[in-house]
C-alpha atoms as a PDB file:
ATOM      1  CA  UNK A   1     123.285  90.078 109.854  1.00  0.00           C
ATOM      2  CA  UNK A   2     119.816  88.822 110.737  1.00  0.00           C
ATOM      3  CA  UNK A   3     119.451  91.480 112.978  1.00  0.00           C
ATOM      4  CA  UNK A   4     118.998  93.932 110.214  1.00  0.00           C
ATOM      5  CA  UNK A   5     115.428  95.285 109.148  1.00  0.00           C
ATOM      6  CA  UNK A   6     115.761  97.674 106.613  1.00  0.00           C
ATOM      7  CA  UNK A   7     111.743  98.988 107.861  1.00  0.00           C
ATOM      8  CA  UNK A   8     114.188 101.200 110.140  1.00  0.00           C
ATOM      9  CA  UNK A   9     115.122 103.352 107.694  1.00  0.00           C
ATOM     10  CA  UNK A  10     112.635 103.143 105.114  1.00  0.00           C
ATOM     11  CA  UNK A  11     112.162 106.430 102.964  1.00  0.00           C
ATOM     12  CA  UNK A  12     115.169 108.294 104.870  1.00  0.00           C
ATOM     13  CA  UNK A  13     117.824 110.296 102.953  1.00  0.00           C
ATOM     14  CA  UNK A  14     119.984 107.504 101.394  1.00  0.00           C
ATOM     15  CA  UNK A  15     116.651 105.848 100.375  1.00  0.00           C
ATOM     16  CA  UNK A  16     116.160 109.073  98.529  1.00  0.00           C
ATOM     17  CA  UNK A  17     119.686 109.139  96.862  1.00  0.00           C
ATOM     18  CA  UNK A  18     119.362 105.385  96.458  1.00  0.00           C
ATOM     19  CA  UNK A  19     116.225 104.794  94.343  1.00  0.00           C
ATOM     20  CA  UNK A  20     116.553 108.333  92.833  1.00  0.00           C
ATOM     21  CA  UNK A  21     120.145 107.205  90.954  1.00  0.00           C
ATOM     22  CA  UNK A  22     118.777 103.338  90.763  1.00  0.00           C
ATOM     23  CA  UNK A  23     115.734 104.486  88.824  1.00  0.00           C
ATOM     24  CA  UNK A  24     117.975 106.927  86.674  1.00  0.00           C
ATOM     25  CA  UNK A  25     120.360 104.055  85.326  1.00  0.00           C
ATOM     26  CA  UNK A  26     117.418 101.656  84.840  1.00  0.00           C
ATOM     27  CA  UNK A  27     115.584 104.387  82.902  1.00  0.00           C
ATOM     28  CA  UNK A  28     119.141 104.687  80.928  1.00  0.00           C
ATOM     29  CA  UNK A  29     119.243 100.971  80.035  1.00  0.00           C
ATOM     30  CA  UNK A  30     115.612 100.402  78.992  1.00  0.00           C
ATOM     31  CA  UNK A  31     116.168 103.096  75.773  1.00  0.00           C
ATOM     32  CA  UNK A  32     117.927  99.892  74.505  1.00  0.00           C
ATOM     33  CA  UNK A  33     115.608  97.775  72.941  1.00  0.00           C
ATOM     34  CA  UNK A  34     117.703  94.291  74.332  1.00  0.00           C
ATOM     35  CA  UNK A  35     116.187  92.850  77.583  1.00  0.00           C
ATOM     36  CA  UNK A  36     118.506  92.788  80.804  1.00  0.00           C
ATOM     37  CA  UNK A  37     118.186  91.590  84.188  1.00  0.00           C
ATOM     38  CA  UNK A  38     117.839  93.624  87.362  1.00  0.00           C
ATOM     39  CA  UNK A  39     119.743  91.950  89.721  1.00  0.00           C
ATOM     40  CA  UNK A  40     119.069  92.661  94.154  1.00  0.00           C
ATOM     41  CA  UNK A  41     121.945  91.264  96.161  1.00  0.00           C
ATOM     42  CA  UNK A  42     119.833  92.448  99.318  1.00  0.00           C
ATOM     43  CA  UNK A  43     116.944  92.728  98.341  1.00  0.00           C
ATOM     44  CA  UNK A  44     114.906  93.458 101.650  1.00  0.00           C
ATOM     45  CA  UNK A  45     110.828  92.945 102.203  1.00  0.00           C
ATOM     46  CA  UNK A  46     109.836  95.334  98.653  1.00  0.00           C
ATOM     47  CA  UNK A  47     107.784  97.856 100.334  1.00  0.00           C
ATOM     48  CA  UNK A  48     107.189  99.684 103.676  1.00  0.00           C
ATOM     49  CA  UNK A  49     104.450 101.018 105.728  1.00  0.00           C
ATOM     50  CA  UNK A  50     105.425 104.419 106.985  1.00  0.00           C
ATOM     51  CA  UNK A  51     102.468 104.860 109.866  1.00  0.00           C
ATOM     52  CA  UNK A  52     103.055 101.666 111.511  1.00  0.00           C
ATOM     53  CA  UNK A  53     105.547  99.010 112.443  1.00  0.00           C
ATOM     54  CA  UNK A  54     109.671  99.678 112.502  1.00  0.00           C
ATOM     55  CA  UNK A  55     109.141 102.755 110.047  1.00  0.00           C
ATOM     56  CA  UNK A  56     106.874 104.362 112.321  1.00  0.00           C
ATOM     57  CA  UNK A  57     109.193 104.118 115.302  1.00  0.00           C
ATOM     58  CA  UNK A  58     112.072 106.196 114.470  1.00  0.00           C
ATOM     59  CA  UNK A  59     110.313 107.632 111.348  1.00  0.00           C
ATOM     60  CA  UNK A  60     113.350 108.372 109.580  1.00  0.00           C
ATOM     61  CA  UNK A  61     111.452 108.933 106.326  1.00  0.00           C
ATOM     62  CA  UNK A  62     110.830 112.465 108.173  1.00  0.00           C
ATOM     63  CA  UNK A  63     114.953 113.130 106.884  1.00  0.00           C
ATOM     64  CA  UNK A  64     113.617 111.844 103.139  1.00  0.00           C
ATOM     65  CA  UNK A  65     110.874 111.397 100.713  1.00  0.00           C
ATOM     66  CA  UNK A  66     108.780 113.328 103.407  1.00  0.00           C
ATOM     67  CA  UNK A  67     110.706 116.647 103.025  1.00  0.00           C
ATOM     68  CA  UNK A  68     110.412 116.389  98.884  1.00  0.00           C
ATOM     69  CA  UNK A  69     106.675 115.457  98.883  1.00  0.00           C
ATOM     70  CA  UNK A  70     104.924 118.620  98.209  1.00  0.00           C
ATOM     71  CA  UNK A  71     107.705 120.638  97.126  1.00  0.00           C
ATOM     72  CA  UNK A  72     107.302 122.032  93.836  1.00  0.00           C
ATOM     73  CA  UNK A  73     110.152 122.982  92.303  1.00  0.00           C
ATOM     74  CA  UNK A  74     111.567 119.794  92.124  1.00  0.00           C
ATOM     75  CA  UNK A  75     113.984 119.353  89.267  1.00  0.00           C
ATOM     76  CA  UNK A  76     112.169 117.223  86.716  1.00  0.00           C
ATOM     77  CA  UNK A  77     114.316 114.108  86.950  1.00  0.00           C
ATOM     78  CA  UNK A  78     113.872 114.468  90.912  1.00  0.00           C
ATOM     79  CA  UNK A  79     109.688 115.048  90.142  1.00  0.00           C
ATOM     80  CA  UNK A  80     109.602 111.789  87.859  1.00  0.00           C
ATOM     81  CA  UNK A  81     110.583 109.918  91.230  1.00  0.00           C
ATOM     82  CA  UNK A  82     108.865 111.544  93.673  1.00  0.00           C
ATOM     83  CA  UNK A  83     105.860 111.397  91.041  1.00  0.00           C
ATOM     84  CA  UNK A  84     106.342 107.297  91.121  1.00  0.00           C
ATOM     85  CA  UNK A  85     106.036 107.505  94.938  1.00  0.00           C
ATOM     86  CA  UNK A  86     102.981 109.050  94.943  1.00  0.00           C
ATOM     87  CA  UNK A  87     101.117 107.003  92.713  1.00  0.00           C
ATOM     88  CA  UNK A  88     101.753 104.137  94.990  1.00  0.00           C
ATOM     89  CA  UNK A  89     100.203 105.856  97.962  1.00  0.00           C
ATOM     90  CA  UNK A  90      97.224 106.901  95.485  1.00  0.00           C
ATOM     91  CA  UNK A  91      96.888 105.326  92.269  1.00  0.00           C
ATOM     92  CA  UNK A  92      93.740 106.920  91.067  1.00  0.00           C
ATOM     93  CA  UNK A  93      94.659 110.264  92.286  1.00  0.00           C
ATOM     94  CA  UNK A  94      98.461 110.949  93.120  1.00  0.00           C
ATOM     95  CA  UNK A  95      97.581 114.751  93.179  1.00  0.00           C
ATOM     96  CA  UNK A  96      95.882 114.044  96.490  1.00  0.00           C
ATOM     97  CA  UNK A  97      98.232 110.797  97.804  1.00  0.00           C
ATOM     98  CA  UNK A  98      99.139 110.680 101.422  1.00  0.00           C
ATOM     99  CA  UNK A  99     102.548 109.330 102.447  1.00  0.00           C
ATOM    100  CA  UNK A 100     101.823 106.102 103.780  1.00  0.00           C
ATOM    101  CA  UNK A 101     103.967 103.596 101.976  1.00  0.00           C
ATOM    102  CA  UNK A 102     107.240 103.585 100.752  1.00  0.00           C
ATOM    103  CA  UNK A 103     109.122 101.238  98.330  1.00  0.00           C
ATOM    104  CA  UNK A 104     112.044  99.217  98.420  1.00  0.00           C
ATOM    105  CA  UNK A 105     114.531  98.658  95.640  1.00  0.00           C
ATOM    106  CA  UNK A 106     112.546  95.687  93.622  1.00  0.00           C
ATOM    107  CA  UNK A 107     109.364  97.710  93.434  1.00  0.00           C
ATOM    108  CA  UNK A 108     111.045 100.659  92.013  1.00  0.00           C
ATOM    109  CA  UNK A 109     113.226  98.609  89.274  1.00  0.00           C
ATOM    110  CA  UNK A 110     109.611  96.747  88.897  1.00  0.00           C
ATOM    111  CA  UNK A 111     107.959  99.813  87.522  1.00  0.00           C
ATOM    112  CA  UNK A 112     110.663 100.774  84.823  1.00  0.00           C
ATOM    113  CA  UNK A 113     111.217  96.972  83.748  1.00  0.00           C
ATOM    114  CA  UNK A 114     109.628  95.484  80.263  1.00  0.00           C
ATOM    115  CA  UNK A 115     107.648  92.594  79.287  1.00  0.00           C
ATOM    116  CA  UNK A 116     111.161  90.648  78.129  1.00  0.00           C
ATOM    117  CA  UNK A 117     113.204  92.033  81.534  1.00  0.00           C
ATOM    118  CA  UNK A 118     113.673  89.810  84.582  1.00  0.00           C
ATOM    119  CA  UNK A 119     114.417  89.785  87.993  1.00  0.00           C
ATOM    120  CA  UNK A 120     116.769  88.063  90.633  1.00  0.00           C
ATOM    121  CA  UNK A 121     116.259  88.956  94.005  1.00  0.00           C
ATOM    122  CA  UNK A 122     118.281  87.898  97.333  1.00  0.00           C
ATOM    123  CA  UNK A 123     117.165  88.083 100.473  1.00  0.00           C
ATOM    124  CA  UNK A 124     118.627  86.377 103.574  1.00  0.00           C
ATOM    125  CA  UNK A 125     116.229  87.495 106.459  1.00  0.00           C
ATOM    126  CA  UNK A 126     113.401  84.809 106.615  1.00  0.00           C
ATOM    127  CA  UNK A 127     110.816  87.561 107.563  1.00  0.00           C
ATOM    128  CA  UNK A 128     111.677  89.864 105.120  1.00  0.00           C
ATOM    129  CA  UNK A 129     111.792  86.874 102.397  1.00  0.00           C
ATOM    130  CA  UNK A 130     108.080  86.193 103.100  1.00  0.00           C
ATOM    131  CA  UNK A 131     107.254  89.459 102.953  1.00  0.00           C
ATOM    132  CA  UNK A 132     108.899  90.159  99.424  1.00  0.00           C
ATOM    133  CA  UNK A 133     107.523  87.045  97.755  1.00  0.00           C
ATOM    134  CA  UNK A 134     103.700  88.357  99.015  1.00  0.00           C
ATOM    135  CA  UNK A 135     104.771  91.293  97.222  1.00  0.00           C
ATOM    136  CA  UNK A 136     105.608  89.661  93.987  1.00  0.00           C
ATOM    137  CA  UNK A 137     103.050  86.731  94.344  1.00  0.00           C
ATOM    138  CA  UNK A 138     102.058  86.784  90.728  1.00  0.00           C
ATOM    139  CA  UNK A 139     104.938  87.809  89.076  1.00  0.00           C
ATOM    140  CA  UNK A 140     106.783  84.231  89.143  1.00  0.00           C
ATOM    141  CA  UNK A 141     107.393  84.423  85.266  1.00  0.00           C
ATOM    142  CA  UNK A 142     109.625  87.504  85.423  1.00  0.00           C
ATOM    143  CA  UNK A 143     110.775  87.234  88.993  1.00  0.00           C
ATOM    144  CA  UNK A 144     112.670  84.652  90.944  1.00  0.00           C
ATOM    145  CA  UNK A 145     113.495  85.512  94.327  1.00  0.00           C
ATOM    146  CA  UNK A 146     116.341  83.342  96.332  1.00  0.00           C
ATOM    147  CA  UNK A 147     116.356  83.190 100.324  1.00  0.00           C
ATOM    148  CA  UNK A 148     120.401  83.303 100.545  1.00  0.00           C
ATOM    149  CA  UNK A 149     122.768  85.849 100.565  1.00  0.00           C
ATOM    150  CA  UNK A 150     123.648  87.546  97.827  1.00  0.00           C
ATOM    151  CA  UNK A 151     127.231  87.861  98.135  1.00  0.00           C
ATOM    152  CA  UNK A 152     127.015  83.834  97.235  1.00  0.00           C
ATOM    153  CA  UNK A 153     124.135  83.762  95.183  1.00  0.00           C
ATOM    154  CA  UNK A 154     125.116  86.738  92.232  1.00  0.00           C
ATOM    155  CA  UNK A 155     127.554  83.880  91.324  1.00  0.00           C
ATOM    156  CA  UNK A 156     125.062  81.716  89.904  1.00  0.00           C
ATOM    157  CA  UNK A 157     123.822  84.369  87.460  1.00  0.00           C
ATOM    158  CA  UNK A 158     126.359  86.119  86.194  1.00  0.00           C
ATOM    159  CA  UNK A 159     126.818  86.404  83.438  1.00  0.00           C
ATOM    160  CA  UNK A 160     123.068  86.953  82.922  1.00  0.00           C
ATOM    161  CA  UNK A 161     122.096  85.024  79.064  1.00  0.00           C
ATOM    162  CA  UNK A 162     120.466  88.197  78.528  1.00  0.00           C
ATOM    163  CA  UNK A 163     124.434  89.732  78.681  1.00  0.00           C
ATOM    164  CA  UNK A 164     122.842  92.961  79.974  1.00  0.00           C
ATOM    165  CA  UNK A 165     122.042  94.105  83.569  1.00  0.00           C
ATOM    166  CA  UNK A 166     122.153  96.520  86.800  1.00  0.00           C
ATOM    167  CA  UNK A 167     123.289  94.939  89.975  1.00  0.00           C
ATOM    168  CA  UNK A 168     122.304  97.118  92.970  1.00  0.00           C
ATOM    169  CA  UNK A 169     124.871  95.943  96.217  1.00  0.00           C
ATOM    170  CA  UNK A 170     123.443  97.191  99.620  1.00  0.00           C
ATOM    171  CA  UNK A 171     124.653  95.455 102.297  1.00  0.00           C
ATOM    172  CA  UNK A 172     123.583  96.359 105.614  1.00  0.00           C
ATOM    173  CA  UNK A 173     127.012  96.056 106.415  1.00  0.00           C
ATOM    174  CA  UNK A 174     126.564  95.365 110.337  1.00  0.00           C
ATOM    175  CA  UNK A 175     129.756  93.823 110.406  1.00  0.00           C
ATOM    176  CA  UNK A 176     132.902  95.758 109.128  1.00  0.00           C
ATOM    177  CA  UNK A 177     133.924  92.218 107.113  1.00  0.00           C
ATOM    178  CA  UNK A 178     130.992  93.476 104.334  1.00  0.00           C
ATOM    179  CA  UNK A 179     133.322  96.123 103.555  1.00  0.00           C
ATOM    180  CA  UNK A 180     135.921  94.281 102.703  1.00  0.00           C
ATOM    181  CA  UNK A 181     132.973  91.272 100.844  1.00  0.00           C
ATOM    182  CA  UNK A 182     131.640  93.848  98.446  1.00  0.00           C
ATOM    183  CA  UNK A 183     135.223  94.225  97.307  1.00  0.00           C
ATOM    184  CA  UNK A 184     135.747  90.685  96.714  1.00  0.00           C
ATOM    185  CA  UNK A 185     132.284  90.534  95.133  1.00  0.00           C
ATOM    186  CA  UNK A 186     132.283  92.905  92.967  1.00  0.00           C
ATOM    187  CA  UNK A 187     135.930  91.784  91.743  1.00  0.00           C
ATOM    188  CA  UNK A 188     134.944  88.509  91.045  1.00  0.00           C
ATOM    189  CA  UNK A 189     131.784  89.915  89.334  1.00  0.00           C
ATOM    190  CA  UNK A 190     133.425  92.236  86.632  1.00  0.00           C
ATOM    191  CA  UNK A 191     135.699  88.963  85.484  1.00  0.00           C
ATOM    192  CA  UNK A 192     132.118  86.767  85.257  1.00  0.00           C
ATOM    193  CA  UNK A 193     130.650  89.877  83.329  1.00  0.00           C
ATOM    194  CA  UNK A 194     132.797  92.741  82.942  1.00  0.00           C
ATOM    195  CA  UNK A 195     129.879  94.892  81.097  1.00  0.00           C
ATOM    196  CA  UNK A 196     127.422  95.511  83.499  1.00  0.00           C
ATOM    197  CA  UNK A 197     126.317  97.878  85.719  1.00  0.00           C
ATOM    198  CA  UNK A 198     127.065  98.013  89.689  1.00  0.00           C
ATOM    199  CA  UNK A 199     125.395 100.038  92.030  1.00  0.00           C
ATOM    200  CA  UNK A 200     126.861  99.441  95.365  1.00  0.00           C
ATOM    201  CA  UNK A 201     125.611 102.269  98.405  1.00  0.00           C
ATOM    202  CA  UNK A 202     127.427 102.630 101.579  1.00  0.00           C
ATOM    203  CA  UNK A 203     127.327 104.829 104.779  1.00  0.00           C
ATOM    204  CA  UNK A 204     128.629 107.929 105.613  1.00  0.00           C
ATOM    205  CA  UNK A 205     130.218 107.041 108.968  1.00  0.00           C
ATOM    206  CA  UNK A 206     132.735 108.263 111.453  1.00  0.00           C
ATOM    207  CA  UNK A 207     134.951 105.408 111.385  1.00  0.00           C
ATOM    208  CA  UNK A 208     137.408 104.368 108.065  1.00  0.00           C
ATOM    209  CA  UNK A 209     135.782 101.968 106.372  1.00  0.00           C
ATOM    210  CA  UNK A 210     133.507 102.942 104.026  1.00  0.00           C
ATOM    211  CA  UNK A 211     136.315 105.298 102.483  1.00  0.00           C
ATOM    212  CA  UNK A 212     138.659 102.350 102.349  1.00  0.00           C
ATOM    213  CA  UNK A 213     136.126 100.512 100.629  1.00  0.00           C
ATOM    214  CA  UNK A 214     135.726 103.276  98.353  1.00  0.00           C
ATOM    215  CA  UNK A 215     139.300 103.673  97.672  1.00  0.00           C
ATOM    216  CA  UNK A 216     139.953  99.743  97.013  1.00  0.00           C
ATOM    217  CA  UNK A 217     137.125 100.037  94.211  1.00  0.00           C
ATOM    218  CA  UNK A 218     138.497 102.479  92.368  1.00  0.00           C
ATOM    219  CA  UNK A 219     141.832 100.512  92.651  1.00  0.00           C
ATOM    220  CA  UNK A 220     140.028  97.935  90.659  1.00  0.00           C
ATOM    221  CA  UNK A 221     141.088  99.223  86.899  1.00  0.00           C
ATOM    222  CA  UNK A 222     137.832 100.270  86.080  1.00  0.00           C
ATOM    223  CA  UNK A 223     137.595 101.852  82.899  1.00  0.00           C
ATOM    224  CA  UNK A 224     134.406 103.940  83.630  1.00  0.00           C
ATOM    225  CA  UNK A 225     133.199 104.237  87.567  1.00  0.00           C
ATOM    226  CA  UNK A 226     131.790 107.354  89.484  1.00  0.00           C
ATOM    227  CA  UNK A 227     131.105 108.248  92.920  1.00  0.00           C
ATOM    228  CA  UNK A 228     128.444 110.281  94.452  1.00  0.00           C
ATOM    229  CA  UNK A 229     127.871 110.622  98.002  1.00  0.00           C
ATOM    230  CA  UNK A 230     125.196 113.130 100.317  1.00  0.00           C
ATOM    231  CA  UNK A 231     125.679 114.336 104.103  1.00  0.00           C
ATOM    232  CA  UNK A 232     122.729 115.869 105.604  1.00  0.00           C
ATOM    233  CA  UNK A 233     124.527 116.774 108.403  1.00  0.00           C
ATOM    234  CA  UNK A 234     127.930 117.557 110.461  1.00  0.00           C
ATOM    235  CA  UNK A 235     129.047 114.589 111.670  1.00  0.00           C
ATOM    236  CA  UNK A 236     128.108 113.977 115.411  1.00  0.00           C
ATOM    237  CA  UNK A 237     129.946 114.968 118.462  1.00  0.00           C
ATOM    238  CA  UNK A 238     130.017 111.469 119.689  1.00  0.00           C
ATOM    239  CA  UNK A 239     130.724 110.072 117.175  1.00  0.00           C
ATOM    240  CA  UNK A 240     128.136 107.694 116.162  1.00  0.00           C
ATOM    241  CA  UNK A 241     125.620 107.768 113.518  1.00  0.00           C
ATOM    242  CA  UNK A 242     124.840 107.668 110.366  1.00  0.00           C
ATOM    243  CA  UNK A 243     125.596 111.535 108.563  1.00  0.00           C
ATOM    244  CA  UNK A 244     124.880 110.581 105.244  1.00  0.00           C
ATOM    245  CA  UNK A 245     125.337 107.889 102.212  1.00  0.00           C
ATOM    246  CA  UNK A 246     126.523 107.587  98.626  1.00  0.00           C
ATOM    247  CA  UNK A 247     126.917 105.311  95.770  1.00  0.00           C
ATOM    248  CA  UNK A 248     129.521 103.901  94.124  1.00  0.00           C
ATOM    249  CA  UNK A 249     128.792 103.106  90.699  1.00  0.00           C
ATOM    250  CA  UNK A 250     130.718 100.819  88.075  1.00  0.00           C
ATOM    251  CA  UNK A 251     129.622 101.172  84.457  1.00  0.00           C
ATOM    252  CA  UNK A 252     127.216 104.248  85.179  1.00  0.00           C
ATOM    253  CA  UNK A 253     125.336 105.692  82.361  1.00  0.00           C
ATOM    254  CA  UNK A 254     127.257 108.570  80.316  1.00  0.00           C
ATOM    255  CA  UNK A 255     124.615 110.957  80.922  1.00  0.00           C
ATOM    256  CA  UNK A 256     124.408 110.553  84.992  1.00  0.00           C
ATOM    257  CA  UNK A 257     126.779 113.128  86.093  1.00  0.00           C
ATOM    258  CA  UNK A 258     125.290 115.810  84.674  1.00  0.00           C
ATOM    259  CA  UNK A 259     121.648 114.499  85.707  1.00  0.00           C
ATOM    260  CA  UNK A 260     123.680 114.997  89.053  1.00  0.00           C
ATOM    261  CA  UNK A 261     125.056 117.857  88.628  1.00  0.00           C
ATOM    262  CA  UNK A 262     121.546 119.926  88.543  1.00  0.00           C
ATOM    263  CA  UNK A 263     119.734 117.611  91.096  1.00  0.00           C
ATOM    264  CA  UNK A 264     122.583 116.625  94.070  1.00  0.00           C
ATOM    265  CA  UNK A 265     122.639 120.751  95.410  1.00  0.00           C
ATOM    266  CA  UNK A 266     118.873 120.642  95.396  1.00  0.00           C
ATOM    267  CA  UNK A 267     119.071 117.350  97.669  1.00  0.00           C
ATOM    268  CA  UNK A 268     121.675 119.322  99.282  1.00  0.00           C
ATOM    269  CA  UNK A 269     119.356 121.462 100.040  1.00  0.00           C
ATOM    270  CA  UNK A 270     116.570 120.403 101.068  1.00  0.00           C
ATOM    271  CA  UNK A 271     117.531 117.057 102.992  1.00  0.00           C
ATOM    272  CA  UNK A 272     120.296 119.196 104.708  1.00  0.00           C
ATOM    273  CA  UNK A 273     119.931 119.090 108.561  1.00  0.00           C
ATOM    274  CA  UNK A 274     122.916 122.330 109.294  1.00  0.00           C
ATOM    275  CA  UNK A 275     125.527 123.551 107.886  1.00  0.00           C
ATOM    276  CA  UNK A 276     127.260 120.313 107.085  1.00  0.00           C
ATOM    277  CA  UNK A 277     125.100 119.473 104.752  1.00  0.00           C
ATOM    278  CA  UNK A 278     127.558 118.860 101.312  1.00  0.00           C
ATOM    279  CA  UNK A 279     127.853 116.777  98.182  1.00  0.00           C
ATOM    280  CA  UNK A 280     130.859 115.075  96.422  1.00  0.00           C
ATOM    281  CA  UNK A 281     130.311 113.865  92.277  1.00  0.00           C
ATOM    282  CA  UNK A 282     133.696 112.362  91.163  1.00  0.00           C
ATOM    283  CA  UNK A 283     133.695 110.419  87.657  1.00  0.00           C
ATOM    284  CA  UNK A 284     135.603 108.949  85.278  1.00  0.00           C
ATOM    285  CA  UNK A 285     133.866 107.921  82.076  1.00  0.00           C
ATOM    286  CA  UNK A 286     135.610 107.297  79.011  1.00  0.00           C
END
């Protein structure tokens, strides 16, 4: 597991789909006026140099945020986030940003969160841990940030006293046994704290797991959950890779499929590599 550097991958497709839907439920919950925690079970280093370092070596933000920067006919929920991205390349200017830098989960939950919000981030990978407290040096108050894994460590905050939060779940799962761990997590979390919200992503592989996994959560009883998922691409003739991601989502916001509905074709679109390129939306909220 301490293999994994998520710099790899920064800004690719699933990034996209990812933070696109993680800054849509956050949006959601803030219209509350009740603080809640955001809660990182992997959190990673917070943000990403595109031009150098891992990112630049397989550049896979070329599949991703690179292919929606100066589009413009971006639906508007779409536009909000690729907006957001651009004013951390350029703050003074975003009109005239250049893609340089690309965030990780905790900086894009950072910029939606409120004075009275907090944050608990996990992050096994000693490099990566350094890296992410630099990039919330400052920010002790609202942010704690735990080098452990957080398949152990969401126990000792749920239920959070606030008794509102979203839980993002994105293992790198480089061994098949995470499948089967964000099962067991995520049942043990909904008896802690059966009301919040859980974002868990996955790959789109050629191999059964992530399907399974899939399949066991909905066999959970949940009484609201949906599922979302993006290829890019026909799966390969050899059978390895990664084709595509989704998110499986426990909780979700009422008003996320249809936000879906208008913006997962235009990913669909414009991320697609061939033909293969497709997207699934399957819901049940009560």
């Amino acid at each position: 597991m301490l293999s994994y550097r998520h710099a790899f991958h920064a800004g690719n497709h699933a990034d996209v789909l990812k933070h696109f839907v993680l800054m849509q439920v956050l949006s959601y919950t803030t219209q509350k006026d009740k603080p809640f925690w955001y809660i990182d079970t992997h959190a990673g280093a917070g943000m990403y140099s595109l031009d150098t370092g891992f990112a630049a070596q397989n550049a896979e933000y070329e599949t991703g945020i690179a292919k929606l920067w100066q589009a413009n006919d971006l639906p508007a929920e779409l536009a909000n986030y690729v907006g957001f991205i651009k004013a951390l390349n350029q703050p003074s200017n975003p009109k005239t940003a250049k893609l340089n830098l690309y965030p990780g989960s905790p900086i894009c939950a950072q910029t939606l969160l409120r004075d009275d919000d907090r944050m608990r981030l996990f992050e096994l990978h000693p490099s990566d841990f350094e890296i992410l407290r630099e990039n919330f040096r400052g920010h002790q108050r609202s942010v704690r940030i735990d080098m452990s894994n957080g398949f152990n460590g969401i126990k000792a905050v749920l239920p959070p006293p606030t008794r509102r939060a979203v839980v993002l779940i994105d293992p790198p799962y480089e061994e098949k046994q995470d499948y089967n761990r964000v099962v067991e997590m995520l049942k043990d979390s909904l008896q802690r704290f059966a009301t919040g919200t859980y974002i868990i992503w996955y790959p789109l592989l050629q191999r059964s797991e992530p399907l399974e996994m899939v399949e066991k959560l909905k066999a959970l009883n949940l009484q609201d959950w949906m599922n979302v998922s993006l290829s890019i691409q026909r799966p390969s003739p050899d059978g390895f890779g990664m084709f595509g991601s989704g998110l499986f989502i426990v909780n979700p916001p009422w008003t996320l499929p249809k936000t879906l509905e208008t913006v997962m074709p235009y990913l669909a679109d414009k991320l697609g590599v061939d033909a293969g390129a497709s997207f699934e939306i399957d819901s049940h909220i009560s």
